[in-house]
C-alpha atoms as a PDB file:
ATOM      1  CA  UNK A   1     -13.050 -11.748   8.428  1.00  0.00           C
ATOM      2  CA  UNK A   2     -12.122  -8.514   6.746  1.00  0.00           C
ATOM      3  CA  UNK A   3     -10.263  -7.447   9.852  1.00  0.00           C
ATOM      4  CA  UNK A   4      -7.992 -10.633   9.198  1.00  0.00           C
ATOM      5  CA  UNK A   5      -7.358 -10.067   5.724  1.00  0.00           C
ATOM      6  CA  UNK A   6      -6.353  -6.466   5.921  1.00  0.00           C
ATOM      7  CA  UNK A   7      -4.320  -7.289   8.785  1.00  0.00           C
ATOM      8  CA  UNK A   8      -2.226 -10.127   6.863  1.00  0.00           C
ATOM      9  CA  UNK A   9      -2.254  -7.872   3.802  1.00  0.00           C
ATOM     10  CA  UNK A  10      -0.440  -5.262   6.273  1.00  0.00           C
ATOM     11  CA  UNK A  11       1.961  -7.830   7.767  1.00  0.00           C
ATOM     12  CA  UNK A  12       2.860  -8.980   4.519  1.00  0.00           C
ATOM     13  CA  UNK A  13       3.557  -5.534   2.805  1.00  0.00           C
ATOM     14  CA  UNK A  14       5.671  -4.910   5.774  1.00  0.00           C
ATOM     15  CA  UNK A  15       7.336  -8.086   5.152  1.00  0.00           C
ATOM     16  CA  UNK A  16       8.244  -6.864   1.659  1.00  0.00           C
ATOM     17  CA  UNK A  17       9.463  -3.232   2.864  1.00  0.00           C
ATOM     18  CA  UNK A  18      11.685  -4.610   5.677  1.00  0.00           C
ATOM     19  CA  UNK A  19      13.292  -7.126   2.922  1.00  0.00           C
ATOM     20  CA  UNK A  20      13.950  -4.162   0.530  1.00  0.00           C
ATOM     21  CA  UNK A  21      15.386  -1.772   3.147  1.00  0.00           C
ATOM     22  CA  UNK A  22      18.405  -3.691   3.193  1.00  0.00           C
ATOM     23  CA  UNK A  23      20.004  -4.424  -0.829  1.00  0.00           C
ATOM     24  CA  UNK A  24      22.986  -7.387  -0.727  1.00  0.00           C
ATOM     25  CA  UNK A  25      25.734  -6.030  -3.756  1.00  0.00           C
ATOM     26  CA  UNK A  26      26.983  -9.374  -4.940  1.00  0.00           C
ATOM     27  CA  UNK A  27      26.175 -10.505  -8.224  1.00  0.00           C
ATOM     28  CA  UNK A  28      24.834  -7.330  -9.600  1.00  0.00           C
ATOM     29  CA  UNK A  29      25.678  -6.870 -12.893  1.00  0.00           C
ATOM     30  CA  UNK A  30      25.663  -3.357 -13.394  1.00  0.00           C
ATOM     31  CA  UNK A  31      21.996  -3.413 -15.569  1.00  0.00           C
ATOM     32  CA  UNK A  32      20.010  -4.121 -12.087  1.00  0.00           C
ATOM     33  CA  UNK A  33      18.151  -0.869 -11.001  1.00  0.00           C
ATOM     34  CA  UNK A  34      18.099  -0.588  -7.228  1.00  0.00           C
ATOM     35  CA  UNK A  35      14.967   1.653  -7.199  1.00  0.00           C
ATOM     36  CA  UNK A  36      12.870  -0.557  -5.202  1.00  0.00           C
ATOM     37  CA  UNK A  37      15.265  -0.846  -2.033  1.00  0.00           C
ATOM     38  CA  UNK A  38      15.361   3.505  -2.041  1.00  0.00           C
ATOM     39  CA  UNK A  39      13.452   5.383   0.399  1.00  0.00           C
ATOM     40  CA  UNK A  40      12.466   8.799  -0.602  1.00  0.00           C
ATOM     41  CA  UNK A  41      11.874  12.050   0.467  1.00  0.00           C
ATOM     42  CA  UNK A  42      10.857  15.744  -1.110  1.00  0.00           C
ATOM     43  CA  UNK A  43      12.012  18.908   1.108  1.00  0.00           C
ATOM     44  CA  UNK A  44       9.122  21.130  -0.581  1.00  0.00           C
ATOM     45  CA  UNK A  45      11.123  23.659   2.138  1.00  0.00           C
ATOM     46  CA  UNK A  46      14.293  23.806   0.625  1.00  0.00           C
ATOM     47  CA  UNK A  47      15.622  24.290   4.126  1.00  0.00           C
ATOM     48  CA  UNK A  48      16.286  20.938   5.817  1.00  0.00           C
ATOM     49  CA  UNK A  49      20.230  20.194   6.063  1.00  0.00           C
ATOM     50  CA  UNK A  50      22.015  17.066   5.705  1.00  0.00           C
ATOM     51  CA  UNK A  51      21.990  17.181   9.632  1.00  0.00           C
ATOM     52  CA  UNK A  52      18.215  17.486   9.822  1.00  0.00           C
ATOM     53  CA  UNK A  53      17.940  14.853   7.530  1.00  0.00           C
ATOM     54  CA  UNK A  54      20.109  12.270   9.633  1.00  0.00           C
ATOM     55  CA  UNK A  55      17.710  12.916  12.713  1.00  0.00           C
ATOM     56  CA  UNK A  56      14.624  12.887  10.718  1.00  0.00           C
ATOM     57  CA  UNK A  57      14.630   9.404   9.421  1.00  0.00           C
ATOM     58  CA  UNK A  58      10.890   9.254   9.834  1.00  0.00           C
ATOM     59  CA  UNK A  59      10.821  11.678   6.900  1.00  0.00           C
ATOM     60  CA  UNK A  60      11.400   8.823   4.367  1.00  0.00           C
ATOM     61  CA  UNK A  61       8.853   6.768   2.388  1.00  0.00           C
ATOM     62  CA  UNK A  62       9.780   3.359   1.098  1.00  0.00           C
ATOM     63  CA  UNK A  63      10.059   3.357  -3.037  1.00  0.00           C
ATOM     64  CA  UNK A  64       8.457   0.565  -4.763  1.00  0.00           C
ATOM     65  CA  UNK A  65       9.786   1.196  -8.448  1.00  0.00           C
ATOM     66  CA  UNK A  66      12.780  -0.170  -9.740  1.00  0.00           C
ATOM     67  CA  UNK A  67      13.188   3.722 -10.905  1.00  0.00           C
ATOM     68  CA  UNK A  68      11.685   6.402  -8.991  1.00  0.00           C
ATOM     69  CA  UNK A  69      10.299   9.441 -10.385  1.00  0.00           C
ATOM     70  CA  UNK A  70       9.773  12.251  -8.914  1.00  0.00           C
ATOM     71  CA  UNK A  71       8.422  14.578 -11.427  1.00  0.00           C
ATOM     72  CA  UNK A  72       9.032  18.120 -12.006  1.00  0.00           C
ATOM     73  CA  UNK A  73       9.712  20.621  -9.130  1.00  0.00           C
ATOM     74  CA  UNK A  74      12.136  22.977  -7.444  1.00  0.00           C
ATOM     75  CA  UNK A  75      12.556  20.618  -4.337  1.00  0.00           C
ATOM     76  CA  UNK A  76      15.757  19.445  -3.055  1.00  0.00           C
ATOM     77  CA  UNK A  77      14.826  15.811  -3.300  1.00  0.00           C
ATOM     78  CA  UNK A  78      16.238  13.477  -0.966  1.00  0.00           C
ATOM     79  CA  UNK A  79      17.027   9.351  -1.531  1.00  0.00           C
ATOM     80  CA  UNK A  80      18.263   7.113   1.421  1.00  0.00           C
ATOM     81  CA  UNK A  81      20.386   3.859  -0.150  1.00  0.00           C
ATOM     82  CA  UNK A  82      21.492   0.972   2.677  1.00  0.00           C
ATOM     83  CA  UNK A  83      23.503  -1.912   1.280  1.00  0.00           C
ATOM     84  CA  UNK A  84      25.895  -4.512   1.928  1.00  0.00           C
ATOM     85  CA  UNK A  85      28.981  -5.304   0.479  1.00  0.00           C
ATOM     86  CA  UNK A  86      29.303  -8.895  -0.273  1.00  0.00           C
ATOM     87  CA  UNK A  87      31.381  -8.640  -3.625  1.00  0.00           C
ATOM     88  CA  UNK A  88      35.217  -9.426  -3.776  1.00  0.00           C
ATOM     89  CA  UNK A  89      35.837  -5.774  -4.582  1.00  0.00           C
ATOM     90  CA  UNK A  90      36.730  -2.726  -2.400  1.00  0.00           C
ATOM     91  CA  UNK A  91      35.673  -0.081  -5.383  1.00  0.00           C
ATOM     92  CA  UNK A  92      32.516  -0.162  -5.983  1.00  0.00           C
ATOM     93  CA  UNK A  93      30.993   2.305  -8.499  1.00  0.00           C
ATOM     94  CA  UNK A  94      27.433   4.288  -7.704  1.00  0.00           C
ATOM     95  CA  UNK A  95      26.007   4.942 -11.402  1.00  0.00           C
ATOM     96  CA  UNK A  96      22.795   7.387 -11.873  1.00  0.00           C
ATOM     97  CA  UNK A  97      22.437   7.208 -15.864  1.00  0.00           C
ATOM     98  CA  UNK A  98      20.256  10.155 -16.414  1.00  0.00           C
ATOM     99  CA  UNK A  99      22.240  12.950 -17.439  1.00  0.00           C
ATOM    100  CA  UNK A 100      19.800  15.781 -17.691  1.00  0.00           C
ATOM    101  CA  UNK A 101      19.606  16.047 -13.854  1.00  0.00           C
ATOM    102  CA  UNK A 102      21.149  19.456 -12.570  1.00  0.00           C
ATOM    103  CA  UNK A 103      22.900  18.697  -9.631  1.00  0.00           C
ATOM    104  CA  UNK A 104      23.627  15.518  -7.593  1.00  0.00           C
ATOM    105  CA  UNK A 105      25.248  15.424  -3.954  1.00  0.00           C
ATOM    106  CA  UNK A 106      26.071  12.074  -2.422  1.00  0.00           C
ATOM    107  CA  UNK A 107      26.946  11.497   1.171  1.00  0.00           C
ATOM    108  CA  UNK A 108      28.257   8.115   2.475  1.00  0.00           C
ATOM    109  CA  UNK A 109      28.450   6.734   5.847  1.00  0.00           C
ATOM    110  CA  UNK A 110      30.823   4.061   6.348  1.00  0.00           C
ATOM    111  CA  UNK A 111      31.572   2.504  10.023  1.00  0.00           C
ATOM    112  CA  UNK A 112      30.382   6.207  11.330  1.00  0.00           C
ATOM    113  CA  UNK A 113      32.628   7.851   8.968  1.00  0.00           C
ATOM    114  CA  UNK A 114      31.126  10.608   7.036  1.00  0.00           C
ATOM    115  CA  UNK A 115      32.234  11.610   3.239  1.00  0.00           C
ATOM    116  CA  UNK A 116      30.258  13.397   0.500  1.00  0.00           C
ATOM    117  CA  UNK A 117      31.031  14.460  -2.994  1.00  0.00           C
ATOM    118  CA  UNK A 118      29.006  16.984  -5.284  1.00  0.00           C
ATOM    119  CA  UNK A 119      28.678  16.944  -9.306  1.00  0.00           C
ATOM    120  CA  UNK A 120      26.399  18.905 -11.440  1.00  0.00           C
ATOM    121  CA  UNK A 121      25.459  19.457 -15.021  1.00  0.00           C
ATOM    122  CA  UNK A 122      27.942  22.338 -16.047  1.00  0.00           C
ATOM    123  CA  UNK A 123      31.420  20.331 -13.609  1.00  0.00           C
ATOM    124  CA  UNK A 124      34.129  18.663 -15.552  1.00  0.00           C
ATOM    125  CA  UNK A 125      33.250  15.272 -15.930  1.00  0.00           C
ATOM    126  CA  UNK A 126      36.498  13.890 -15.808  1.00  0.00           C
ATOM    127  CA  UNK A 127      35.916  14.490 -11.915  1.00  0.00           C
ATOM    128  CA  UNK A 128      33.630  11.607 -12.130  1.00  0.00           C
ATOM    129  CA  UNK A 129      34.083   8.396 -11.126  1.00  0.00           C
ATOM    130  CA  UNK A 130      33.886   7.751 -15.227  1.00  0.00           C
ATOM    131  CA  UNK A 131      34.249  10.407 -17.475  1.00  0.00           C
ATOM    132  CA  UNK A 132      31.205  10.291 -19.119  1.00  0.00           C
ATOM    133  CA  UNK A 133      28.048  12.216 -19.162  1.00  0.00           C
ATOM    134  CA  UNK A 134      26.351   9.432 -16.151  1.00  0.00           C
ATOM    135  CA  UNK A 135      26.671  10.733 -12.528  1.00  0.00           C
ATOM    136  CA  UNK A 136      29.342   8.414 -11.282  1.00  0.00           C
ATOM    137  CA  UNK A 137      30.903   7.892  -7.572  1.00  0.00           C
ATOM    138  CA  UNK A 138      33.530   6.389  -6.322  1.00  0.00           C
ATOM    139  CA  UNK A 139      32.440   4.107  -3.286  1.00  0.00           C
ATOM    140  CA  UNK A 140      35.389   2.991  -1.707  1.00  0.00           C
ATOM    141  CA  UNK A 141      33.403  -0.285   1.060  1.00  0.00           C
ATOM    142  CA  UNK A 142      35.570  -3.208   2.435  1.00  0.00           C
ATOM    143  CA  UNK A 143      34.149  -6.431   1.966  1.00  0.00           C
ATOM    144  CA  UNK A 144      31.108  -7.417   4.476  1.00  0.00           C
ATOM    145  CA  UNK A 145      30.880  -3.639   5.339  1.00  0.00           C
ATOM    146  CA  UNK A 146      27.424  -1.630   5.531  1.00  0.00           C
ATOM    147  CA  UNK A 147      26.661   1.263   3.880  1.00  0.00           C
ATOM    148  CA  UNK A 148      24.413   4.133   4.125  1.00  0.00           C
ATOM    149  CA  UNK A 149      23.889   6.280   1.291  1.00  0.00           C
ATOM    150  CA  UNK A 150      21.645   9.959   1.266  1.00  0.00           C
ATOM    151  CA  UNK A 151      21.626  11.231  -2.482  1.00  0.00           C
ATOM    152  CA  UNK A 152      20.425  15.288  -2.700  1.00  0.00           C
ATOM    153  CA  UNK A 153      19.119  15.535  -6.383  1.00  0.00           C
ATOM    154  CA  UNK A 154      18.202  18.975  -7.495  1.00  0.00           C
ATOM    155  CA  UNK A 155      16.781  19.561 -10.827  1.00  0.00           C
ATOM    156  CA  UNK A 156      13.976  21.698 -12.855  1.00  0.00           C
ATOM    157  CA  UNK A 157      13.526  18.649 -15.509  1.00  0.00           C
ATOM    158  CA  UNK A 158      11.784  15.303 -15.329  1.00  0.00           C
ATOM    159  CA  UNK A 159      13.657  13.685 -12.468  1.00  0.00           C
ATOM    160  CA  UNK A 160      13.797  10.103 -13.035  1.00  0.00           C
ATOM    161  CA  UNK A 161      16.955   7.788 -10.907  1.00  0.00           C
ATOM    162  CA  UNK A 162      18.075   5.085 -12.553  1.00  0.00           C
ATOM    163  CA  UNK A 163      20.655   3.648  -9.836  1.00  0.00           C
ATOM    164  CA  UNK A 164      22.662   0.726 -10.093  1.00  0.00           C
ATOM    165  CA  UNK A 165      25.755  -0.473  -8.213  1.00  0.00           C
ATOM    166  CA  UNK A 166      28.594  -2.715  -8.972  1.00  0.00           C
ATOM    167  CA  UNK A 167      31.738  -2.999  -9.757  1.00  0.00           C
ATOM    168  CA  UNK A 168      33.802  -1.299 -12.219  1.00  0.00           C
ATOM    169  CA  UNK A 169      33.805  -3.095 -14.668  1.00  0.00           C
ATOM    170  CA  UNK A 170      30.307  -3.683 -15.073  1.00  0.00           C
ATOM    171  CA  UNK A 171      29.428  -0.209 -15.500  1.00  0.00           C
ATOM    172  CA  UNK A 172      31.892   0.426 -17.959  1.00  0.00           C
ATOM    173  CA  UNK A 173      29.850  -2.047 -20.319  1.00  0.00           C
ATOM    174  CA  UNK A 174      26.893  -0.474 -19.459  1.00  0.00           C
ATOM    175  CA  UNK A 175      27.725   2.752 -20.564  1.00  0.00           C
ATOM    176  CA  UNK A 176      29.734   1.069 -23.881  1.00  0.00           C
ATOM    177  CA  UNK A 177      26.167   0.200 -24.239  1.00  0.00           C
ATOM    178  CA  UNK A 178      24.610   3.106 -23.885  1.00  0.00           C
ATOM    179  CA  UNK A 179      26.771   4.971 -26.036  1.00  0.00           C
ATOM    180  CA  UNK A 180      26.873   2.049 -28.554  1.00  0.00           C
ATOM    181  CA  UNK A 181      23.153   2.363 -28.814  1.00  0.00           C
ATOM    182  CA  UNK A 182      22.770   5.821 -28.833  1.00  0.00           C
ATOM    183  CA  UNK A 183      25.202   6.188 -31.555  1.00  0.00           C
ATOM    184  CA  UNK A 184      23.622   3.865 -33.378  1.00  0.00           C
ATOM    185  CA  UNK A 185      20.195   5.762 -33.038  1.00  0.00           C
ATOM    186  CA  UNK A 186      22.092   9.116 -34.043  1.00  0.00           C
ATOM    187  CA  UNK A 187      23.469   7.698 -37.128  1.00  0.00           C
ATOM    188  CA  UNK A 188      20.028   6.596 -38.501  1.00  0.00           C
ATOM    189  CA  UNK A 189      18.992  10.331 -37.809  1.00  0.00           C
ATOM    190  CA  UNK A 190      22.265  11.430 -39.961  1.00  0.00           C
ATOM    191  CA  UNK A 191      21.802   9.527 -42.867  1.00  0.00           C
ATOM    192  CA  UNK A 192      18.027  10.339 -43.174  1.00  0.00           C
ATOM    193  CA  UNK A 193      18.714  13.632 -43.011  1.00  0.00           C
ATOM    194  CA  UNK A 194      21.767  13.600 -45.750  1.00  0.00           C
ATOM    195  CA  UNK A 195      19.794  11.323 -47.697  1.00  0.00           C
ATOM    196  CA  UNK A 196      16.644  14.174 -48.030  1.00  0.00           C
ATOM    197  CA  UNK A 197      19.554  16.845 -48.030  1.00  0.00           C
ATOM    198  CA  UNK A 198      20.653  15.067 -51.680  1.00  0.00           C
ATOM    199  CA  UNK A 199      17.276  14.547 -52.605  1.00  0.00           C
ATOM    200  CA  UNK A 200      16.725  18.242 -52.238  1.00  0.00           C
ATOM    201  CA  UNK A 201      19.643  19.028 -53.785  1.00  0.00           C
ATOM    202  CA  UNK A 202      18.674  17.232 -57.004  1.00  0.00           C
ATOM    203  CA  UNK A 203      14.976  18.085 -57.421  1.00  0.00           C
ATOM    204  CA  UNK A 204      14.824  21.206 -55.816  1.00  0.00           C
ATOM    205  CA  UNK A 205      11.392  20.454 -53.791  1.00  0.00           C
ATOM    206  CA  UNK A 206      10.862  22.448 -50.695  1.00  0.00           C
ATOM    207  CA  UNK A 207       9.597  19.437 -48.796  1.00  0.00           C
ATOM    208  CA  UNK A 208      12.349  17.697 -49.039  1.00  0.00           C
ATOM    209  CA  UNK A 209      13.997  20.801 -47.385  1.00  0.00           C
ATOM    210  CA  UNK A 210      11.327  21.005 -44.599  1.00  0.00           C
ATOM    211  CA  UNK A 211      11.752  17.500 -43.507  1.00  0.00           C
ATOM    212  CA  UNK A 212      15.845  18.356 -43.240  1.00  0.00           C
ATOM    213  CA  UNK A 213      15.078  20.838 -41.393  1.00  0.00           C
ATOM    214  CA  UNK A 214      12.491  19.019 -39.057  1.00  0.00           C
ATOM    215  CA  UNK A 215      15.367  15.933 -38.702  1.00  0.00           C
ATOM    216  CA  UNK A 216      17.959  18.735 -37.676  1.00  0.00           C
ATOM    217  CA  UNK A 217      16.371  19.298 -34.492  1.00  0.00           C
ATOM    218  CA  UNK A 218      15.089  16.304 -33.810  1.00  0.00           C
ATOM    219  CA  UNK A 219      18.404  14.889 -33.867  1.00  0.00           C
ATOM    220  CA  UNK A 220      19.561  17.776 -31.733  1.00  0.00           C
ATOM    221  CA  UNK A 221      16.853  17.627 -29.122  1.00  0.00           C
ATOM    222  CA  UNK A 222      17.955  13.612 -28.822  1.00  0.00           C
ATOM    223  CA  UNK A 223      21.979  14.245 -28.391  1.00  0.00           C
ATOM    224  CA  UNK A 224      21.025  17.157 -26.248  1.00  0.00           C
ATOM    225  CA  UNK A 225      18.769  15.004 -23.732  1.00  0.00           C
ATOM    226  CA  UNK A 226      21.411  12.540 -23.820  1.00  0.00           C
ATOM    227  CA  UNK A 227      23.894  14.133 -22.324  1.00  0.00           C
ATOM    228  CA  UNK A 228      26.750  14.303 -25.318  1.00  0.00           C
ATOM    229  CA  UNK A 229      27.227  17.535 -26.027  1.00  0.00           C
ATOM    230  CA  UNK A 230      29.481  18.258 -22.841  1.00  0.00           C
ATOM    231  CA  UNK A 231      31.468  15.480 -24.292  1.00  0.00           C
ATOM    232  CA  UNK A 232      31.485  16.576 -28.434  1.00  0.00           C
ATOM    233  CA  UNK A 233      32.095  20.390 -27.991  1.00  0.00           C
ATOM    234  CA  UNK A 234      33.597  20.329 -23.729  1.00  0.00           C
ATOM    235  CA  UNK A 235      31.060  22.918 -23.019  1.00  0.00           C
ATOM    236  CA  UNK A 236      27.385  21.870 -21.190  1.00  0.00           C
ATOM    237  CA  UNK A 237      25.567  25.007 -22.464  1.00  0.00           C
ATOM    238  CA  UNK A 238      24.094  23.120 -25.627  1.00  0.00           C
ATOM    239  CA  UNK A 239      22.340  20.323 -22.581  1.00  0.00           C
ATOM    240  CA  UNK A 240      20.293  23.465 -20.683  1.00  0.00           C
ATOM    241  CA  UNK A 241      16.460  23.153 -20.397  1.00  0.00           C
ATOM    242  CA  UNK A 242      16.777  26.737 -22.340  1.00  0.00           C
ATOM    243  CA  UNK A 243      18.010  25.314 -25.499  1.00  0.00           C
ATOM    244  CA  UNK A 244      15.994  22.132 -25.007  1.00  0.00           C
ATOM    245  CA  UNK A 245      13.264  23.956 -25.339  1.00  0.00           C
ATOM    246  CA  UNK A 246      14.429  25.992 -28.017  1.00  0.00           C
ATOM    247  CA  UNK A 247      15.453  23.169 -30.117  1.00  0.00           C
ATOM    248  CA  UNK A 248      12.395  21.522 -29.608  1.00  0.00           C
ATOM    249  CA  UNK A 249      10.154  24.369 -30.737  1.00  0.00           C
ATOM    250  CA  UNK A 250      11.774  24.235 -33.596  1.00  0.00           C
ATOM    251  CA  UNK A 251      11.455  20.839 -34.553  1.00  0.00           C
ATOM    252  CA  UNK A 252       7.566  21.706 -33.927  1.00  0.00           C
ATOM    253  CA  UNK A 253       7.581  24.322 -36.422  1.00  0.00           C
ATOM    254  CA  UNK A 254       9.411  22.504 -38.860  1.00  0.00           C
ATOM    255  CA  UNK A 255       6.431  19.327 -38.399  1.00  0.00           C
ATOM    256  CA  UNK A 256       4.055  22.204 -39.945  1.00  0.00           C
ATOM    257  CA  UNK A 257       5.961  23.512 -42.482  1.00  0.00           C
END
């Protein structure tokens, strides 16, 4: 009896994998992770090439959360994407919003052509697909085609992938979104910060000055993570995992002031 239950547990998880291998882009509306339908891979080497990587398809594990994450390591970390292109649009748009990663390398296989494209933290990121701080591609598919995607992600931070596909469109609200949000979220920061700032301005109480100061770099650790500062002062040094850090440590010591 056991035998027969673990067997139809195994048929049925395999059932599930084979049905996410495949992901249909039709009605996605550009907030739909695709996480579950990635397979995954960590070259703890360093040293296997895109051409390894092709032959080695054994290599892969399936990925069962809407958005992977693969922690914190050195490893060029590999994701395998298959879909199908069953909107009405040619120009489909690849989106990873996370943009602390370091560097992102995307090859597509279309009808046994091969093309790739590489962006990283420090490029211009009017190369994108979207100028804006999201990894964006261009993914040029004719209707009904297949698609094979490999994504090398390299970075020394959290790595999460939050993947979606769609048209343009679509992601372009997305990211209104996510800027409309995040804006929102920075402007709170501001105003407690000037309102304390006037407070300490009047009275004169060093608290008042402490919790500025503790604001400051809270509010600088956010923008940082979130990718703006490439887009407020053109320059991506103020988004490193150096001043990060930095900026966090001092938001620490200004909590114990």
């Amino acid at each position: 009896m056991r035998f027969i239950v673990s067997l139809i547990l195994f048929l049925s998880i395999s059932v599930v994998y084979a049905n996410q291998g495949m992901l249909k882009v039709g009605s996605l509306s550009g907030d739909k992770y695709v996480g579950s339908y990635l397979q995954v891979f960590q070259d703890s080497t360093n040293k296997l090439t895109f051409g390894d990587i092709l032959k080695r398809d054994s290599l892969f594990e399936q990925n069962s959360s809407d958005v992977p994450n693969l922690g914190v390591n050195n490893f060029n970390n590999w994701v395998k994407l298959q879909f199908v292109n069953e909107t009405a649009h040619n120009h489909l748009i690849l989106n990873i919003s996370n943009p602390s990663i370091d560097r992102v390398k995307l090859y597509k296989i279309v009808n046994g052509q091969i093309d790739s494209i590489e962006f990283d933290i420090n490029g211009d990121l009017k190369e994108r697909a979207v100028d804006h701080q999201f990894y964006t591609f261009d993914l040029f598919v004719p209707n009904n085609d297949t698609v094979t995607c490999y994504i090398k992600v390299n970075s020394v931070k959290q790595l999460l992938l939050p993947i979606t596909i769609c048209a343009e469109k679509p992601i372009i609200s997305q990211i209104l979104n996510f800027d409309l949000s995040s804006g929102f979220f920075i402007g709170i920061m501001l105003t407690v910060l000037l309102y304390n700032l006037f407070i300490f301005l009047g009275v004169r109480d060093n608290h008042y000055l402490a919790f500025v100061h503790y604001i400051f770099w809270v509010a600088v650790v956010q923008v940082a993570i979130l990718g703006f500062f490439p887009r407020l002062i053109g320059s991506p040094i103020l988004s490193n995992v150096k001043f990060v850090a930095f900026a966090g440590a001092m938001s620490g010591i200004a909590s114990i002031l």
